[in-house]
N, C-alpha and C. Protein backbone atom coordinates (compact mmCIF):
# COMPACT_ATOMS: atom_id res chain seq x y z
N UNK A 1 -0.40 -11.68 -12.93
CA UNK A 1 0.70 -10.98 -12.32
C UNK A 1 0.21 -10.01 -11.24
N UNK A 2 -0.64 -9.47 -11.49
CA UNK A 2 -1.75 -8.15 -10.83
C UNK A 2 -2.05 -9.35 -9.16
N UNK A 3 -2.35 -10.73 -8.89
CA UNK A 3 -2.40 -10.98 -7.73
C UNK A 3 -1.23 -11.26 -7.14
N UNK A 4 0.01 -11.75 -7.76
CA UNK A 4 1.62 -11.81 -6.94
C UNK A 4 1.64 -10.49 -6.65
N UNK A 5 1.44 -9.20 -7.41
CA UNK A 5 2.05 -7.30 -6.72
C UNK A 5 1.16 -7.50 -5.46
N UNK A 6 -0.45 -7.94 -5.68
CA UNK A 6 -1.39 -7.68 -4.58
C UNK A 6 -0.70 -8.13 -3.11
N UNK A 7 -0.15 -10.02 -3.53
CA UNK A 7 -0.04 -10.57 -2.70
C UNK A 7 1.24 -10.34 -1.46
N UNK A 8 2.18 -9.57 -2.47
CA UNK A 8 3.61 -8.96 -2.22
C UNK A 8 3.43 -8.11 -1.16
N UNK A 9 2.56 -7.33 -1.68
CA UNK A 9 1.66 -6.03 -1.08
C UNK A 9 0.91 -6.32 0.60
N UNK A 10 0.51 -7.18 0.62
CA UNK A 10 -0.10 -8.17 1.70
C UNK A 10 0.92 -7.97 2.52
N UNK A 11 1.67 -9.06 2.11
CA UNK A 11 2.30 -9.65 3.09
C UNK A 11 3.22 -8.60 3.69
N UNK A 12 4.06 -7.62 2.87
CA UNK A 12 4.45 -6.80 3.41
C UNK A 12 3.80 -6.22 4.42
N UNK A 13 2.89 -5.92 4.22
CA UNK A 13 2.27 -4.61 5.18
C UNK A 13 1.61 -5.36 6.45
N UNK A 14 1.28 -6.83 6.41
CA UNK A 14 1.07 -7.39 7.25
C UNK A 14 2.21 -7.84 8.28
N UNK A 15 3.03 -8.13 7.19
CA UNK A 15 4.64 -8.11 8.20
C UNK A 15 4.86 -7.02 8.97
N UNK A 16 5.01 -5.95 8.58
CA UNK A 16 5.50 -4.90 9.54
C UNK A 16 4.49 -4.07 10.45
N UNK A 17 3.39 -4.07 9.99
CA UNK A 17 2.00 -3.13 10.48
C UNK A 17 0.99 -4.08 11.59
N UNK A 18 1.06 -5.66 11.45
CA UNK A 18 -0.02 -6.52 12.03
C UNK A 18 -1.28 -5.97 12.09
N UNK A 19 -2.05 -5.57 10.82
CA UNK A 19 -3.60 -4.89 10.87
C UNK A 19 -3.95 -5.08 11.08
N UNK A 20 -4.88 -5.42 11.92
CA UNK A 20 -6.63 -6.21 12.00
C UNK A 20 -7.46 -6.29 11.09
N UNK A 21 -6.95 -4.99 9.71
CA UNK A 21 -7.83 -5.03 9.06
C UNK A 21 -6.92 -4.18 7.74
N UNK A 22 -7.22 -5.00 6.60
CA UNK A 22 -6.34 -4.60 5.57
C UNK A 22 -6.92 -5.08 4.11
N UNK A 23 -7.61 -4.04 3.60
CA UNK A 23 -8.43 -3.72 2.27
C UNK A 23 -7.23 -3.47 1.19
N UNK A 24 -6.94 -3.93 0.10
CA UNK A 24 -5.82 -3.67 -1.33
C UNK A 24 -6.88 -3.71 -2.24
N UNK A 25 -6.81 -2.43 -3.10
CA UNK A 25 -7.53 -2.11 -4.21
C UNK A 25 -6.88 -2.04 -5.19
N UNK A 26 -6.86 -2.83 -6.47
CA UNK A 26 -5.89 -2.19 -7.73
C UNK A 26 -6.48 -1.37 -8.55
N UNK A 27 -6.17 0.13 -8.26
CA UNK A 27 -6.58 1.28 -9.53
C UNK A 27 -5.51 1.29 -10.26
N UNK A 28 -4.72 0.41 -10.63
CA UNK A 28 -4.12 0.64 -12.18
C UNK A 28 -4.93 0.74 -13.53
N UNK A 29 -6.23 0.04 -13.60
CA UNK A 29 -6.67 0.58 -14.90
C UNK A 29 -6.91 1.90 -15.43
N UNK A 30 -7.33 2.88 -14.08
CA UNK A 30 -7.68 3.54 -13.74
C UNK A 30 -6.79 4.73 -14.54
N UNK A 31 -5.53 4.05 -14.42
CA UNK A 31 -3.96 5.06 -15.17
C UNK A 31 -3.70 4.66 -16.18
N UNK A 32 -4.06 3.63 -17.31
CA UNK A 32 -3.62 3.43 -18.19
C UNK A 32 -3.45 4.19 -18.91
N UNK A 33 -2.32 4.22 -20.11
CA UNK A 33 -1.74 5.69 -20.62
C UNK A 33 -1.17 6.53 -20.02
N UNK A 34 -1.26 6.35 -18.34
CA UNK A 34 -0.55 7.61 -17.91
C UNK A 34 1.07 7.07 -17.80
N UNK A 35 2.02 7.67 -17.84
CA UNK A 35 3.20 7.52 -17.61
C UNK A 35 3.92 6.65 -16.76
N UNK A 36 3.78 6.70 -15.82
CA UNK A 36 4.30 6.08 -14.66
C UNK A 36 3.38 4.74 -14.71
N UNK A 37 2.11 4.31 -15.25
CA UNK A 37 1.78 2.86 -15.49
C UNK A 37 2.71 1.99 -16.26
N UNK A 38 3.34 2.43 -16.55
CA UNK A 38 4.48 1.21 -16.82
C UNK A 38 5.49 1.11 -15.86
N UNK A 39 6.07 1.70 -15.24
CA UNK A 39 6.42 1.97 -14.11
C UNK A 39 6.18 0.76 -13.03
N UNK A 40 4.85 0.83 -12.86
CA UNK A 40 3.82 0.08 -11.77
C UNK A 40 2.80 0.01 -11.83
N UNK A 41 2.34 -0.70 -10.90
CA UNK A 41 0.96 -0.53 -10.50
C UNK A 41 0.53 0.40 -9.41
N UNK A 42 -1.28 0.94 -9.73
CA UNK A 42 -1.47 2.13 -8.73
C UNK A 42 -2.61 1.32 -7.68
N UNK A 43 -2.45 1.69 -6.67
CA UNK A 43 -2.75 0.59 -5.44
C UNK A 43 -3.49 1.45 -4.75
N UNK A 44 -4.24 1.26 -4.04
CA UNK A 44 -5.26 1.87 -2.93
C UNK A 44 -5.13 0.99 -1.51
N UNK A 45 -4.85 1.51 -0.40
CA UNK A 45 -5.08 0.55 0.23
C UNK A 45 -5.54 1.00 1.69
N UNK A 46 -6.57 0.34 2.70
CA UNK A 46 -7.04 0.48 3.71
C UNK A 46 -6.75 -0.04 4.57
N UNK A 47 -6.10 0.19 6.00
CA UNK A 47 -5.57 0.03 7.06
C UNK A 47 -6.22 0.04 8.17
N UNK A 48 -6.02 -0.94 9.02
CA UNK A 48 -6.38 -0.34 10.53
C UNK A 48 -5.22 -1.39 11.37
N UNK A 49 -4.80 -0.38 12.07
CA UNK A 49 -3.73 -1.23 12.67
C UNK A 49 -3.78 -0.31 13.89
N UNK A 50 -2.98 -0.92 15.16
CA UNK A 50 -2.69 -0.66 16.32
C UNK A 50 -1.24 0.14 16.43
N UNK A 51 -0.72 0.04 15.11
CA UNK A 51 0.74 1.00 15.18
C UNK A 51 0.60 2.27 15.07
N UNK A 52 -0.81 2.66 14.19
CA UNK A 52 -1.03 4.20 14.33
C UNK A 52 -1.61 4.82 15.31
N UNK A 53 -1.57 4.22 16.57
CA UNK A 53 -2.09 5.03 17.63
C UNK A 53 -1.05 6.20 17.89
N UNK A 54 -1.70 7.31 18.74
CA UNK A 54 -0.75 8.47 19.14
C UNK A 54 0.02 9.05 17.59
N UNK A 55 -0.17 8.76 15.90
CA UNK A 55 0.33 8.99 15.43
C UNK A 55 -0.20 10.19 14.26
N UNK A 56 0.39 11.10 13.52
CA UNK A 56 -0.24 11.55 12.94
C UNK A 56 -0.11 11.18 11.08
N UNK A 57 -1.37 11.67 10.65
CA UNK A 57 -1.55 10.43 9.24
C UNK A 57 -0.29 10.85 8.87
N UNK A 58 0.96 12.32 8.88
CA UNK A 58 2.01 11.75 8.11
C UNK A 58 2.65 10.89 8.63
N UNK A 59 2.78 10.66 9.77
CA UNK A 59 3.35 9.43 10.56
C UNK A 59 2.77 8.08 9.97
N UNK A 60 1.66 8.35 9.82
CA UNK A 60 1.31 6.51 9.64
C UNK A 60 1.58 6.88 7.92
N UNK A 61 1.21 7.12 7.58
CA UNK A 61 1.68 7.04 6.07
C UNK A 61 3.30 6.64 5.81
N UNK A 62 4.08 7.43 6.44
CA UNK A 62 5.46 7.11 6.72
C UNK A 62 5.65 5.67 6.90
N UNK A 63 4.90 4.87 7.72
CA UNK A 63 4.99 3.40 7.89
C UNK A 63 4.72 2.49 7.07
N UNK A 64 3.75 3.29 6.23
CA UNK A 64 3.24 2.23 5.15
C UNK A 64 4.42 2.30 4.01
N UNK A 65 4.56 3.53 3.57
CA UNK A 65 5.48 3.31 2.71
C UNK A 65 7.15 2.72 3.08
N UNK A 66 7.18 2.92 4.55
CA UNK A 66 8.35 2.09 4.91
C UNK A 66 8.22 0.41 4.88
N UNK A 67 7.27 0.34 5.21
CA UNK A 67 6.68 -1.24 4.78
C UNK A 67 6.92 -2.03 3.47
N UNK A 68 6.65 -0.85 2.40
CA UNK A 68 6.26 -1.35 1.37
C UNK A 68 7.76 -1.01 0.61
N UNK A 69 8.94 -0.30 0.64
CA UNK A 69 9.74 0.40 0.37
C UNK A 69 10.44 -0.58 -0.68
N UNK A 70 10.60 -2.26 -0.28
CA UNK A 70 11.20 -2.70 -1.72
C UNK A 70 10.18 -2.97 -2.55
N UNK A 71 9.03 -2.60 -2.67
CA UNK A 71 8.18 -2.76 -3.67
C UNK A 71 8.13 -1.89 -4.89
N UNK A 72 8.67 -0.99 -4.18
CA UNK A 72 8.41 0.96 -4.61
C UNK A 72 8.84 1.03 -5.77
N UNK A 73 10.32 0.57 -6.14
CA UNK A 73 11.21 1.36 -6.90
C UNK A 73 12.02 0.01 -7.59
N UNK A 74 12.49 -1.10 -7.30
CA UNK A 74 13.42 -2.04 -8.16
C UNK A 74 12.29 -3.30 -8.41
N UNK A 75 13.10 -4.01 -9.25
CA UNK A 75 12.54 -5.13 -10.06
C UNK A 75 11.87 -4.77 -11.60
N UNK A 76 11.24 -5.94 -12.19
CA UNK A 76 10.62 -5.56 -13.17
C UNK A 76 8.95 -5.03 -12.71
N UNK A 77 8.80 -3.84 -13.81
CA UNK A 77 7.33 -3.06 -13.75
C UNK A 77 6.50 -3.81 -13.52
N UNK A 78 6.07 -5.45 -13.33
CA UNK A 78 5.14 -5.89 -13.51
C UNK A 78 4.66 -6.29 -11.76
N UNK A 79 5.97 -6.57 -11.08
CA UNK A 79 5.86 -6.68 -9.59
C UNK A 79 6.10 -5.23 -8.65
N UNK A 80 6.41 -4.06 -9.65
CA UNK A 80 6.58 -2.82 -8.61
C UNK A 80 5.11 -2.38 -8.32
N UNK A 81 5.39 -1.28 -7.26
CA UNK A 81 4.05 -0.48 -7.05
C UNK A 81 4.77 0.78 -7.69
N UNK A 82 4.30 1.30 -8.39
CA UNK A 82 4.64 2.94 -9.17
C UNK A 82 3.65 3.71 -7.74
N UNK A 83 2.33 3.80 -7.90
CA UNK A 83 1.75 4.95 -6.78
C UNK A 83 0.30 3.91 -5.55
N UNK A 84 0.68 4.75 -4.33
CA UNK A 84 0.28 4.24 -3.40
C UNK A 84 -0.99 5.11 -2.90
N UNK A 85 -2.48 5.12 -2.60
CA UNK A 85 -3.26 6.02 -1.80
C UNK A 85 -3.18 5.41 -0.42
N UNK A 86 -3.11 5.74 0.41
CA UNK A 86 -3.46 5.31 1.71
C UNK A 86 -4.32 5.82 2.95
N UNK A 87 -5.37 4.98 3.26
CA UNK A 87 -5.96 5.68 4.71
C UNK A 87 -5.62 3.96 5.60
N UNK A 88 -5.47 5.35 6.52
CA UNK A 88 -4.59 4.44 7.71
C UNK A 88 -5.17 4.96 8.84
N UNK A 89 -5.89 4.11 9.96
CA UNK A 89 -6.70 4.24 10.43
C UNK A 89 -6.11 2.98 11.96
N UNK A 90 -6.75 3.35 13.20
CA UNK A 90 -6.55 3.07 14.52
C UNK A 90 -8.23 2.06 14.76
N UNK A 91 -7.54 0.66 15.28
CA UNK A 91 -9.09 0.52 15.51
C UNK A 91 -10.01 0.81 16.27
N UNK A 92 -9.55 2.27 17.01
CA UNK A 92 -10.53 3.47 17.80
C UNK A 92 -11.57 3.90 16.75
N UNK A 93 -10.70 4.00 15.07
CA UNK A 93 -11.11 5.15 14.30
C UNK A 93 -12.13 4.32 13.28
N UNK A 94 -13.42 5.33 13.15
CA UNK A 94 -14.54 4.19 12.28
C UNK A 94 -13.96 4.53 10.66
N UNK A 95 -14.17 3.81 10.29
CA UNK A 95 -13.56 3.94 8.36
C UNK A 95 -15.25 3.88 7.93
């Protein structure tokens, strides 16, 4: 189930962002027991896209989670994302 959220996850962010470069990490084990892991899954994910130019990280953060926004919150726990980390990065910017 953990690669359909990944893959969900993908495609979204590839849909709306076109990255050049796009790293998905699953730290859900990471939360087990904590509350909100049933909820979702906790996701890490690395960006470089050409939409965050001129932007600032709350701006690009803003995009990602607009990207990802039906993932966030409906369906069953097993396809949501409960929590998101994000670096979001310009491919000016070295990661």
């Amino acid at each position: 189930m953990e690669s359909n959220r990944i893959e969900q996850l993908r495609k979204a962010l590839q849909s709306e962002l076109a990255p050049v470069s796009l790293e998905i990490i699953d730290d859900s084990a990471k939360h087990a027991g904590h509350a909100g892991a049933r909820e979702g899954g906790h996701f890490r994910v690395v960006l470089v896209a050409d939409a965050f130019k001129g932007r600032s990280q709350l701006e690009r953060h803003r995009l990602v989670y607009a990207a990802v926004a039906p993932l966030m919150g409906q369906g069953p726990a097993e396809l949501k994302i409960h929590a998101l980390s994000i670096i979001a990065r310009t491919p000016d910017e070295s990661i």
